[in-house]
PDB file of N, CA and C in Angstrom:
ATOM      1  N   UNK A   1      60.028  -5.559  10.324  1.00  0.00           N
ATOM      2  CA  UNK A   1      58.906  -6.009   9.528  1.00  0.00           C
ATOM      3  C   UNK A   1      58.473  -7.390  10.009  1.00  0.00           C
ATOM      4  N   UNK A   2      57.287  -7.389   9.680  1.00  0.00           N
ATOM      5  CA  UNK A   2      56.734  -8.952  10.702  1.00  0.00           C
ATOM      6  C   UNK A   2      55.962  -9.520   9.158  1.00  0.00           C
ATOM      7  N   UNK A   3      56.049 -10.889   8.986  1.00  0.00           N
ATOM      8  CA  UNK A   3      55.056 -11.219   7.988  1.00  0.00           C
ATOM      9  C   UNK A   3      53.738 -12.516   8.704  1.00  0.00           C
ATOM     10  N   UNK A   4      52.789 -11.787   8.287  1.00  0.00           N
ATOM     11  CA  UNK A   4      51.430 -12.916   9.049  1.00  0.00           C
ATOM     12  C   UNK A   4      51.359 -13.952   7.971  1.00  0.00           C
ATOM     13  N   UNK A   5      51.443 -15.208   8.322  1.00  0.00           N
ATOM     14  CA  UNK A   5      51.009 -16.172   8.219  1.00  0.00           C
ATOM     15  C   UNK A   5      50.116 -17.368   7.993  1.00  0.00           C
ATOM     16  N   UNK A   6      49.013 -17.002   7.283  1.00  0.00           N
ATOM     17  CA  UNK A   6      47.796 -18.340   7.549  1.00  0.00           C
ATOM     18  C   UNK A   6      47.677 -19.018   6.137  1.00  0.00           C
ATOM     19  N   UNK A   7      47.546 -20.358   6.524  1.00  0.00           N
ATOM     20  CA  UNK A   7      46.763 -21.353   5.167  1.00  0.00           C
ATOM     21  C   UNK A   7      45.222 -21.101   5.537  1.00  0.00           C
ATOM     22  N   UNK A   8      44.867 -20.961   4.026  1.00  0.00           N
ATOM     23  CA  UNK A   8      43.621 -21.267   4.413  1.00  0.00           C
ATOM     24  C   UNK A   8      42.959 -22.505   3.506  1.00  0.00           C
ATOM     25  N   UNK A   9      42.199 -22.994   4.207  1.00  0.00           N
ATOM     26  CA  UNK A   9      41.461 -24.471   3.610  1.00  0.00           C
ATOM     27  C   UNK A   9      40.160 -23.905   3.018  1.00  0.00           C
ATOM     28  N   UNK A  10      39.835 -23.268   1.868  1.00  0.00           N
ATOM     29  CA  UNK A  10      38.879 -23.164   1.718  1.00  0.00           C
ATOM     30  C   UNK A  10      37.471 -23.667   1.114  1.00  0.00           C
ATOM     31  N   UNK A  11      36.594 -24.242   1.658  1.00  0.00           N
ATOM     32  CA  UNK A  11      35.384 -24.567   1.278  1.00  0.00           C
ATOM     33  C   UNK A  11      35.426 -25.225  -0.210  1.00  0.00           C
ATOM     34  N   UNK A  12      35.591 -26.639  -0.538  1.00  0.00           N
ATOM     35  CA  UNK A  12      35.814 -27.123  -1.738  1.00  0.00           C
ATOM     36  C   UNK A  12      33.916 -26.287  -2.362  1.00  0.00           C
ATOM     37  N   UNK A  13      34.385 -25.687  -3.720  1.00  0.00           N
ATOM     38  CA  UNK A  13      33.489 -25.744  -4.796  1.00  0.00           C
ATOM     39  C   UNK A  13      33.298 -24.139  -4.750  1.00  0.00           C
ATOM     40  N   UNK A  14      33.774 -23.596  -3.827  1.00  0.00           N
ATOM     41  CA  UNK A  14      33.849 -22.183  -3.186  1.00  0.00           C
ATOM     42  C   UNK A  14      35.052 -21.387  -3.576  1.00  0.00           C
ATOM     43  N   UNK A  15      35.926 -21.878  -4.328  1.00  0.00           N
ATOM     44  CA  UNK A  15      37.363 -21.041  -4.606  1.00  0.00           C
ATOM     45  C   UNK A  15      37.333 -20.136  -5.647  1.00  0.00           C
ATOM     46  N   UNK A  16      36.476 -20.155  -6.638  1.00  0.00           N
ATOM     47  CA  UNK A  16      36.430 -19.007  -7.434  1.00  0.00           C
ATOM     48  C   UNK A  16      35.505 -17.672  -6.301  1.00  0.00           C
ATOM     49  N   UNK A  17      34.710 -17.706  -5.577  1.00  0.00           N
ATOM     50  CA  UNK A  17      34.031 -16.918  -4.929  1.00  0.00           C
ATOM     51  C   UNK A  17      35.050 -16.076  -4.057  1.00  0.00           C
ATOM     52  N   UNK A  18      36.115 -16.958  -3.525  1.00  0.00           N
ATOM     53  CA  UNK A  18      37.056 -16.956  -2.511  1.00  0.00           C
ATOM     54  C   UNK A  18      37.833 -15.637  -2.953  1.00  0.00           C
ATOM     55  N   UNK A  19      38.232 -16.226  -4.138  1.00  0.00           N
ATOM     56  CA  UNK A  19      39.260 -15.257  -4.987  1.00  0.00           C
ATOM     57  C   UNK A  19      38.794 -13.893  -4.681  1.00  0.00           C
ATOM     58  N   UNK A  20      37.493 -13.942  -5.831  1.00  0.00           N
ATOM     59  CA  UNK A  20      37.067 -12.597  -6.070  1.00  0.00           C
ATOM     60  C   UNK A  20      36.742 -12.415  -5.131  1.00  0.00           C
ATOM     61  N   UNK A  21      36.056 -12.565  -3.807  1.00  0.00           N
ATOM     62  CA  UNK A  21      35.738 -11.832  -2.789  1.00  0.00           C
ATOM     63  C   UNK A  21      37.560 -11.264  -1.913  1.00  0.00           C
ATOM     64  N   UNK A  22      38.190 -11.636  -1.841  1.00  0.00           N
ATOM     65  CA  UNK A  22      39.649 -11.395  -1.481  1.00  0.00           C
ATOM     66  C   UNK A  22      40.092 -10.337  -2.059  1.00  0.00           C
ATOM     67  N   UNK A  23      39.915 -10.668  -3.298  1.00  0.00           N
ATOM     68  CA  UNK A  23      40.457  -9.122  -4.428  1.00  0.00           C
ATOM     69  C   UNK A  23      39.695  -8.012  -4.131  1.00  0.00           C
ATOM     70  N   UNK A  24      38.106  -8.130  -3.502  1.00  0.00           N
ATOM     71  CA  UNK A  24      37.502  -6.799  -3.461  1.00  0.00           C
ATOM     72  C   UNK A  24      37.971  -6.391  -1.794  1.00  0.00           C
ATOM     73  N   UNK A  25      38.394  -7.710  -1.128  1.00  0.00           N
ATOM     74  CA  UNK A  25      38.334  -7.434   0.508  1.00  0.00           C
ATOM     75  C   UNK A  25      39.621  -6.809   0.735  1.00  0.00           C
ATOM     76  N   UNK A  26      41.021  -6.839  -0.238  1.00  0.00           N
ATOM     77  CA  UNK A  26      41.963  -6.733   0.212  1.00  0.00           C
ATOM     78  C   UNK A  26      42.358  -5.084   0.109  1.00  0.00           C
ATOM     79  N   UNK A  27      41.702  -4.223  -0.284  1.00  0.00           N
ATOM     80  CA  UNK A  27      41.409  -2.715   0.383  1.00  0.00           C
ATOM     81  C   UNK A  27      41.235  -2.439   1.457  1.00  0.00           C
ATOM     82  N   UNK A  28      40.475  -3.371   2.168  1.00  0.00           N
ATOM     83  CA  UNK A  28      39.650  -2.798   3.754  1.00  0.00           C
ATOM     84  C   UNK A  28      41.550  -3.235   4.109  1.00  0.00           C
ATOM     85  N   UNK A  29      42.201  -4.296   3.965  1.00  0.00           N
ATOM     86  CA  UNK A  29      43.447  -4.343   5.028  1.00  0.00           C
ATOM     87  C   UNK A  29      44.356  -2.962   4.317  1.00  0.00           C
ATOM     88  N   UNK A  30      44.691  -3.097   3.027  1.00  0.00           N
ATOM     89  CA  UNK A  30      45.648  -2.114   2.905  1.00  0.00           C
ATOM     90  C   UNK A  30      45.381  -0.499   3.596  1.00  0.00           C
ATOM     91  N   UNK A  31      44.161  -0.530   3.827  1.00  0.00           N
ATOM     92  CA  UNK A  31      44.311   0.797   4.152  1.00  0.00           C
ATOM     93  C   UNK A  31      44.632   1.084   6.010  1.00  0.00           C
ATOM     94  N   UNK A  32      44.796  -0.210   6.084  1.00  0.00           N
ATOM     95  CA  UNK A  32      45.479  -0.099   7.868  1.00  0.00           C
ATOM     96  C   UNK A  32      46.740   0.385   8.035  1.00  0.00           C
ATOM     97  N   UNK A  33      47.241   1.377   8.938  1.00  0.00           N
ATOM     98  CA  UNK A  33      48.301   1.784   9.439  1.00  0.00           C
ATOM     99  C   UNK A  33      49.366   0.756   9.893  1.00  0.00           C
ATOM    100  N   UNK A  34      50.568   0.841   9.378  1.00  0.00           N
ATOM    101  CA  UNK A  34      51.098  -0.427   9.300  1.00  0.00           C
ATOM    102  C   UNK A  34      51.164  -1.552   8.602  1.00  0.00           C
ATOM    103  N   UNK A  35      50.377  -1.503   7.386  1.00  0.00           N
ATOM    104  CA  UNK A  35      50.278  -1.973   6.421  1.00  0.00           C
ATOM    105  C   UNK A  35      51.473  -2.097   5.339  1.00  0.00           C
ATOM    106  N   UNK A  36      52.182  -2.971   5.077  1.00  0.00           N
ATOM    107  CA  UNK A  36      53.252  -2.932   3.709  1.00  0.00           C
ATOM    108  C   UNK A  36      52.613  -3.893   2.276  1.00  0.00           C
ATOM    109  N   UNK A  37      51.846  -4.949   2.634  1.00  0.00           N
ATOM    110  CA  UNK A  37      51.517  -5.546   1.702  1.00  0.00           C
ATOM    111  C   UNK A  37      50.667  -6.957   1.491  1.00  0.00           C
ATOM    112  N   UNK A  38      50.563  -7.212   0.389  1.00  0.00           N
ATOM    113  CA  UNK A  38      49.219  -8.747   0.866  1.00  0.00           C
ATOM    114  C   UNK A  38      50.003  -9.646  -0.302  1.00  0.00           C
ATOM    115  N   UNK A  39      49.422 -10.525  -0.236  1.00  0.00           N
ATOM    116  CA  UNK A  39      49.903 -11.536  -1.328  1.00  0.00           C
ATOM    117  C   UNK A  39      49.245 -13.075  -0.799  1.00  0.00           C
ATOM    118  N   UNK A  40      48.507 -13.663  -2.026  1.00  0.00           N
ATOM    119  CA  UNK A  40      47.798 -14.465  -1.601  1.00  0.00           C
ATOM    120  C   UNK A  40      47.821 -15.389  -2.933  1.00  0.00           C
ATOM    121  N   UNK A  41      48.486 -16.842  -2.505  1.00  0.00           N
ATOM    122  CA  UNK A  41      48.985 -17.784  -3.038  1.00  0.00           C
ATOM    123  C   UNK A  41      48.290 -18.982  -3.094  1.00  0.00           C
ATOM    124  N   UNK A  42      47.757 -19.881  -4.585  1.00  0.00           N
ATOM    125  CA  UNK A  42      46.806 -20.988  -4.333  1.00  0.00           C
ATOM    126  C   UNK A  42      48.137 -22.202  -4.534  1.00  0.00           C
ATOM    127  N   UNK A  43      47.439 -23.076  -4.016  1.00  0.00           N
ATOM    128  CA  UNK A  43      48.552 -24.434  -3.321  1.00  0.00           C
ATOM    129  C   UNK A  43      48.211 -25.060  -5.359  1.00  0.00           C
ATOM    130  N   UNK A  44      49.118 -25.571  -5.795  1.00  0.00           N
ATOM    131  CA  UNK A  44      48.897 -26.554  -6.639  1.00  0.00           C
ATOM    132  C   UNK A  44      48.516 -27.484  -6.553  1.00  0.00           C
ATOM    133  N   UNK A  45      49.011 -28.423  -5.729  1.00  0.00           N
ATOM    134  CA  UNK A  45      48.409 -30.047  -5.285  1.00  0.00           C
ATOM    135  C   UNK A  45      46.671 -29.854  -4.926  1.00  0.00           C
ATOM    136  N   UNK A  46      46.500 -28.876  -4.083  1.00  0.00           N
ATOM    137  CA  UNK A  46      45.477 -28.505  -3.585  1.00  0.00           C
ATOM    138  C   UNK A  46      44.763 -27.499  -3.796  1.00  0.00           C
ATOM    139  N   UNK A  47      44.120 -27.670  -4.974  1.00  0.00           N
ATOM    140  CA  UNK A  47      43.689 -25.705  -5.174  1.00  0.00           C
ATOM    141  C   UNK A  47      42.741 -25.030  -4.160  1.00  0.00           C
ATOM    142  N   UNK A  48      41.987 -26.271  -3.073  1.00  0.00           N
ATOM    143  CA  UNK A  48      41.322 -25.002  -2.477  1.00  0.00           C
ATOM    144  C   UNK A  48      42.067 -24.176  -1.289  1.00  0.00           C
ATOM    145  N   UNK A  49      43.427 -24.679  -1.094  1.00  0.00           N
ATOM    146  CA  UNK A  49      44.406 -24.363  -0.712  1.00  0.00           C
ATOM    147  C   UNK A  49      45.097 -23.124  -0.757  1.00  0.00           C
ATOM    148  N   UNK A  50      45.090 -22.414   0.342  1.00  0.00           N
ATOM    149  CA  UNK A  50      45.783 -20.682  -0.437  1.00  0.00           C
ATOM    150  C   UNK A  50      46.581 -20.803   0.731  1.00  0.00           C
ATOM    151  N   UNK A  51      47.238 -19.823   0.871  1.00  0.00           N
ATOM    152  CA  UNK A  51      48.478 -19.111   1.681  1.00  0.00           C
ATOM    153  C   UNK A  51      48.005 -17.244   1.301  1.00  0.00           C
ATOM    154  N   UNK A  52      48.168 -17.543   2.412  1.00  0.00           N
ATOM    155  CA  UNK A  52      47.617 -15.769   2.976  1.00  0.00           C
ATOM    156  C   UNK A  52      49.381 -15.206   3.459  1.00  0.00           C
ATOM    157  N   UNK A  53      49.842 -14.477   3.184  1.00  0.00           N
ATOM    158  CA  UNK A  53      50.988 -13.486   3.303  1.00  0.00           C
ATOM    159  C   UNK A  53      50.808 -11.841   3.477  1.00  0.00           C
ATOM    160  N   UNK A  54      51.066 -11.475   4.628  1.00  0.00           N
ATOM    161  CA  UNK A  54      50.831  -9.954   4.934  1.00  0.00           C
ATOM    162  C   UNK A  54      51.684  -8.894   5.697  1.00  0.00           C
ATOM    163  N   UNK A  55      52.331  -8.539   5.148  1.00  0.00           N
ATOM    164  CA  UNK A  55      53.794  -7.862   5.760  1.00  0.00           C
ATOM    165  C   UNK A  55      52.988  -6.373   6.886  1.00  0.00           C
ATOM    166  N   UNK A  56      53.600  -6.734   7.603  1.00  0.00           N
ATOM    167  CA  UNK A  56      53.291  -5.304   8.426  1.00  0.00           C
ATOM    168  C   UNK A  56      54.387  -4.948   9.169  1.00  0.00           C
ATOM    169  N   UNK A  57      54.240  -3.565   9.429  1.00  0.00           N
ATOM    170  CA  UNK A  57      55.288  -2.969  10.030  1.00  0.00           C
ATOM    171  C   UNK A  57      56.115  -3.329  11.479  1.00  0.00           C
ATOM    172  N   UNK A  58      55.316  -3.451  12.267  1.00  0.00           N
ATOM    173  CA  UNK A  58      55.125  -4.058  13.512  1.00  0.00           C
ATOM    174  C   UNK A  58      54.305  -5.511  13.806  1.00  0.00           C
ATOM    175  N   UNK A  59      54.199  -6.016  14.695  1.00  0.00           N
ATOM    176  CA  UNK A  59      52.975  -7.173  14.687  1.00  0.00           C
ATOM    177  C   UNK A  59      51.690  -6.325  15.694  1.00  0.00           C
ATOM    178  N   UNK A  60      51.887  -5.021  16.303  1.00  0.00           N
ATOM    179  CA  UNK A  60      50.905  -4.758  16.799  1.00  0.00           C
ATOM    180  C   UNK A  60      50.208  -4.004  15.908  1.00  0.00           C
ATOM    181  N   UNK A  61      50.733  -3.381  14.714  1.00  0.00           N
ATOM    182  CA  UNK A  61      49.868  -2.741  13.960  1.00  0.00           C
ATOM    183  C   UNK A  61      48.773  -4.088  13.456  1.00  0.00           C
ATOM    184  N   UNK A  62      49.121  -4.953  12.846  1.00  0.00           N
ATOM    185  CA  UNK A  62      48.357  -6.437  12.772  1.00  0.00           C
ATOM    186  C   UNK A  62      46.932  -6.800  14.218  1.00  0.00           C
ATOM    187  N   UNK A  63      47.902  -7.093  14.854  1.00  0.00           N
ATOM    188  CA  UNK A  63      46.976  -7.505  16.232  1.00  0.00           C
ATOM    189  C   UNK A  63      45.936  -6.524  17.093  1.00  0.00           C
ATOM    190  N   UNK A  64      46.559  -5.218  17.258  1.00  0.00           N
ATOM    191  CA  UNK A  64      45.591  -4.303  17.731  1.00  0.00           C
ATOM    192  C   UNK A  64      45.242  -3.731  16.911  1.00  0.00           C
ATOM    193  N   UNK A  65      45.846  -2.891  16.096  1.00  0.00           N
ATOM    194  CA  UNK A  65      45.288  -1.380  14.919  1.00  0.00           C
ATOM    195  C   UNK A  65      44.320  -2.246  14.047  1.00  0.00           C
ATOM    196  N   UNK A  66      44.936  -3.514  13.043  1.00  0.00           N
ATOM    197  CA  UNK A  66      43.582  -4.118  12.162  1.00  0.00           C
ATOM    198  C   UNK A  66      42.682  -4.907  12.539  1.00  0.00           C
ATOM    199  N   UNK A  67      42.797  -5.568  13.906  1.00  0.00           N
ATOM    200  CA  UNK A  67      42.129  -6.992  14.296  1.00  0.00           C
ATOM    201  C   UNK A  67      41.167  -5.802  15.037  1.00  0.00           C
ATOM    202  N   UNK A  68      41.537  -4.578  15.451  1.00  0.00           N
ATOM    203  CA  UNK A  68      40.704  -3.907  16.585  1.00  0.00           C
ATOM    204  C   UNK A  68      39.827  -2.934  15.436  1.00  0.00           C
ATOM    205  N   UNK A  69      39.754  -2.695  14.230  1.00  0.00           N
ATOM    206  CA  UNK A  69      39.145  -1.940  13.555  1.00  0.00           C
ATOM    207  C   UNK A  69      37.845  -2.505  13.082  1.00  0.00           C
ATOM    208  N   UNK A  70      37.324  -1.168  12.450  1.00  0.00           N
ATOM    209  CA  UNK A  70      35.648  -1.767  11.652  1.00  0.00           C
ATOM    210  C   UNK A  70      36.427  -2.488  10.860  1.00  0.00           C
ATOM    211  N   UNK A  71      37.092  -1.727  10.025  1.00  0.00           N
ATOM    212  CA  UNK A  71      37.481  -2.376   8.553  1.00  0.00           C
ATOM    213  C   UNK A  71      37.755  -3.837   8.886  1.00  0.00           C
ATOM    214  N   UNK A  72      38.235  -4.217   9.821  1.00  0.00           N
ATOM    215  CA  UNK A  72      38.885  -5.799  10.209  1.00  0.00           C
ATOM    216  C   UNK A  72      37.050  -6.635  10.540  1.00  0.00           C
ATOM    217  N   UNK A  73      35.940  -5.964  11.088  1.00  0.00           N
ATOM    218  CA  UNK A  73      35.024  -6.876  11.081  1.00  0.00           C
ATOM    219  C   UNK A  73      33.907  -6.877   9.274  1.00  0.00           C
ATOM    220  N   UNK A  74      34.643  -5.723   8.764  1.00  0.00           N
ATOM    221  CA  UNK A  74      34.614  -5.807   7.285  1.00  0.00           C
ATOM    222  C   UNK A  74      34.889  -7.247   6.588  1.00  0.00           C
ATOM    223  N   UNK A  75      36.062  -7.343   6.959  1.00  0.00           N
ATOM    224  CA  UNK A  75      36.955  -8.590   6.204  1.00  0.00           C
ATOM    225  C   UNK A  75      36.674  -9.326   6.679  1.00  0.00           C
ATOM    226  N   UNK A  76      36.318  -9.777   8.300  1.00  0.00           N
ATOM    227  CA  UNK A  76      35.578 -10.743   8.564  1.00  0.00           C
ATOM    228  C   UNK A  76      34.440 -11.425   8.082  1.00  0.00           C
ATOM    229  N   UNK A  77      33.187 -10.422   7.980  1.00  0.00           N
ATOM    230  CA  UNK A  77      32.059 -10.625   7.610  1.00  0.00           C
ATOM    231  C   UNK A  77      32.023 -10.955   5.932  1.00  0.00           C
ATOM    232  N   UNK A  78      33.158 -10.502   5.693  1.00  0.00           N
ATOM    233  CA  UNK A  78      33.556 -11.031   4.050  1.00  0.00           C
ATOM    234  C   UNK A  78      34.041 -12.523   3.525  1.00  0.00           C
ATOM    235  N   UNK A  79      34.816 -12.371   4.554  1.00  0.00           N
ATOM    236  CA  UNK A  79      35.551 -13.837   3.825  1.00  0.00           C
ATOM    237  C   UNK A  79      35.719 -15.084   5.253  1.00  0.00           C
ATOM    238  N   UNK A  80      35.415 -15.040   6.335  1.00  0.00           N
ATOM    239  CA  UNK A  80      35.896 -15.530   7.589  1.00  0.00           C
ATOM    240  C   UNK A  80      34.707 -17.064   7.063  1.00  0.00           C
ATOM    241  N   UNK A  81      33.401 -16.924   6.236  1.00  0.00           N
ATOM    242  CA  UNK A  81      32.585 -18.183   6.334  1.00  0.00           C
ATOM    243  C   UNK A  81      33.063 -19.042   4.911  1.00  0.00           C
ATOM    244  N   UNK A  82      34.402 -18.466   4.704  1.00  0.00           N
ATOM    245  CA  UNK A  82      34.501 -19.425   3.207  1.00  0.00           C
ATOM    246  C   UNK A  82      35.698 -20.984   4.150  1.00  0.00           C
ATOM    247  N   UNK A  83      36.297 -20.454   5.226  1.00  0.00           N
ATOM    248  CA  UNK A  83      37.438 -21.460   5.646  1.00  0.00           C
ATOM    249  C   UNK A  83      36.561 -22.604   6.730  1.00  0.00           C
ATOM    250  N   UNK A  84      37.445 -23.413   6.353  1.00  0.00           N
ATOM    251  CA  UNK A  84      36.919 -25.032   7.224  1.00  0.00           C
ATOM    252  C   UNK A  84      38.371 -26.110   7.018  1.00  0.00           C
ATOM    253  N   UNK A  85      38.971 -26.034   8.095  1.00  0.00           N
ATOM    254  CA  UNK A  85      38.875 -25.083   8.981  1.00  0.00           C
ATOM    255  C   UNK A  85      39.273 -23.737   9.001  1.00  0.00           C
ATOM    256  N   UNK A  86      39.288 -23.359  10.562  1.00  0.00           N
ATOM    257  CA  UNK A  86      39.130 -21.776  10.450  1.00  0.00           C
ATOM    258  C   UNK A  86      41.105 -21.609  10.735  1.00  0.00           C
ATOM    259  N   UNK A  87      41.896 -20.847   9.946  1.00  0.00           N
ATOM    260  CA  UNK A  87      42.839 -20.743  10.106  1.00  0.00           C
ATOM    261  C   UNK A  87      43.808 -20.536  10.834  1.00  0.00           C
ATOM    262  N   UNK A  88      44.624 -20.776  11.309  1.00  0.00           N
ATOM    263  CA  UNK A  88      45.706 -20.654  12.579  1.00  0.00           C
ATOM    264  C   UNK A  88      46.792 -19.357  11.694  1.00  0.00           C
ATOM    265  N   UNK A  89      46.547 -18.658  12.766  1.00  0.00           N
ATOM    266  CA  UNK A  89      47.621 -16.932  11.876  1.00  0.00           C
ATOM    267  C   UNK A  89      48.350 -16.974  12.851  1.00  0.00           C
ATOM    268  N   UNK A  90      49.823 -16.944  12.117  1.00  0.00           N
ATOM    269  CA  UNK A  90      50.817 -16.559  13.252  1.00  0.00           C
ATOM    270  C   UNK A  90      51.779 -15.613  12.476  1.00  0.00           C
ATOM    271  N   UNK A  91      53.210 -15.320  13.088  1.00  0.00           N
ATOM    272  CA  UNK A  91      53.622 -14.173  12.578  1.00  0.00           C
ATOM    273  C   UNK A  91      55.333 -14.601  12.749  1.00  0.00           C
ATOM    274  N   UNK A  92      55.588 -14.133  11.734  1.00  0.00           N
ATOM    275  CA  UNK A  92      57.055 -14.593  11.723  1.00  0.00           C
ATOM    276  C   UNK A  92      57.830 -13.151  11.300  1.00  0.00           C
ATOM    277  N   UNK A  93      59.778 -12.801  11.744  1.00  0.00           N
ATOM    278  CA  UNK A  93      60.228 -12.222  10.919  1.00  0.00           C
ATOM    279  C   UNK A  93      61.849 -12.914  10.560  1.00  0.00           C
ATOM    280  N   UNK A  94      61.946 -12.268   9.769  1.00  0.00           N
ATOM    281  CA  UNK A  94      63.232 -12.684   8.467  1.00  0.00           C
ATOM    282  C   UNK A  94      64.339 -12.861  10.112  1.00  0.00           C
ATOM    283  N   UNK A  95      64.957 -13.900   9.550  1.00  0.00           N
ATOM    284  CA  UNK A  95      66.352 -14.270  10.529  1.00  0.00           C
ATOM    285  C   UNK A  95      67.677 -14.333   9.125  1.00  0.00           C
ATOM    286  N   UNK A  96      66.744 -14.764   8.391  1.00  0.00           N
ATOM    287  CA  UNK A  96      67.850 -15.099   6.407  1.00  0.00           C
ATOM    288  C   UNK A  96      67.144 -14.756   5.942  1.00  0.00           C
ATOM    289  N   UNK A  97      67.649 -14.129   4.654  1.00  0.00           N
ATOM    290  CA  UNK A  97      67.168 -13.854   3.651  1.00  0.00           C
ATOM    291  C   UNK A  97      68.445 -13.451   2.422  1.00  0.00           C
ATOM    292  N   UNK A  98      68.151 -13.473   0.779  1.00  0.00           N
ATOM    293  CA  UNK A  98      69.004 -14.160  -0.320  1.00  0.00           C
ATOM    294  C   UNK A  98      68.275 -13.386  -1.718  1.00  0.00           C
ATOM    295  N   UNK A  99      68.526 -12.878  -2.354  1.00  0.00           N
ATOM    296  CA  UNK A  99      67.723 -12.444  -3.444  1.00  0.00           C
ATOM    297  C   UNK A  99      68.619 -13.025  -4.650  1.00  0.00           C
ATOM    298  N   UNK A 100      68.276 -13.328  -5.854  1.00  0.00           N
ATOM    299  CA  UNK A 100      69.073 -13.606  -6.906  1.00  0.00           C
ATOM    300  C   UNK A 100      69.512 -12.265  -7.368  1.00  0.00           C
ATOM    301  N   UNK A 101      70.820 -12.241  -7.759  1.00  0.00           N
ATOM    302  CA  UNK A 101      71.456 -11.129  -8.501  1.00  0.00           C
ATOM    303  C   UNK A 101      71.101 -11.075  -9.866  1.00  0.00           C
ATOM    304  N   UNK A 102      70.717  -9.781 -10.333  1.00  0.00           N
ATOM    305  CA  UNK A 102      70.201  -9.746 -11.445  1.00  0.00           C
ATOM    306  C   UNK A 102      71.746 -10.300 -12.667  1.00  0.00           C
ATOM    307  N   UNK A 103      71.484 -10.782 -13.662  1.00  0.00           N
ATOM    308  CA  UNK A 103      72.598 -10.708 -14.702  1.00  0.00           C
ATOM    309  C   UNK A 103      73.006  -9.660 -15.003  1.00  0.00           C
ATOM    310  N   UNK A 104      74.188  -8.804 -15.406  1.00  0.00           N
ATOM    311  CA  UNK A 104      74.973  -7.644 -15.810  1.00  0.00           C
ATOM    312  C   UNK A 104      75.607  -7.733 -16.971  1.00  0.00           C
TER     313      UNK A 104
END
């Protein structure tokens, strides 16, 4: 499993737009092959501040299958003019990892 990576800086006065356009955009990714999941996090200190999180199976399902699809110039043409700057995506996978044990 690979998880993608980007902050995004988005457009002060623009973050409620951001949101809701994300919530309607984040269909066009789930339905990519290789797809496990999205999750998209606003910074506290900084609210126009998000963290973009996107688990995929591989990193080429990411890089070729969604970056190479319509649906990917979908999401572009959706949300790509809300960031300034434009985001640096990279891709990481688990080396550690720790879950809390539930109580019994």
């Amino acid at each position: 499993m690979i998880t993608e990576h980007a902050v995004l800086e988005v457009i002060r006065g623009q973050e409620t737009d951001f949101v809701e356009t994300m919530d309607r955009a984040k269909t066009l990714i789930a339905r990519s092959p290789g797809f496990i999941s999205l999750r998209v996090e606003r910074c506290m200190e900084r609210p126009n501040c998000f963290l973009l999180l996107v688990e995929w199976e591989t990193l080429e399902a990411h890089t070729e299958g969604f970056r190479g699809s319509e649906a990917y110039r979908e999401w572009r043409a959706l949300l790509h003019h809300f960031y300034d700057p434009f985001p640096v995506v990279e891709h990481f996978e688990t080396v550690v990892s720790e879950r809390a044990v539930a109580p019994t």
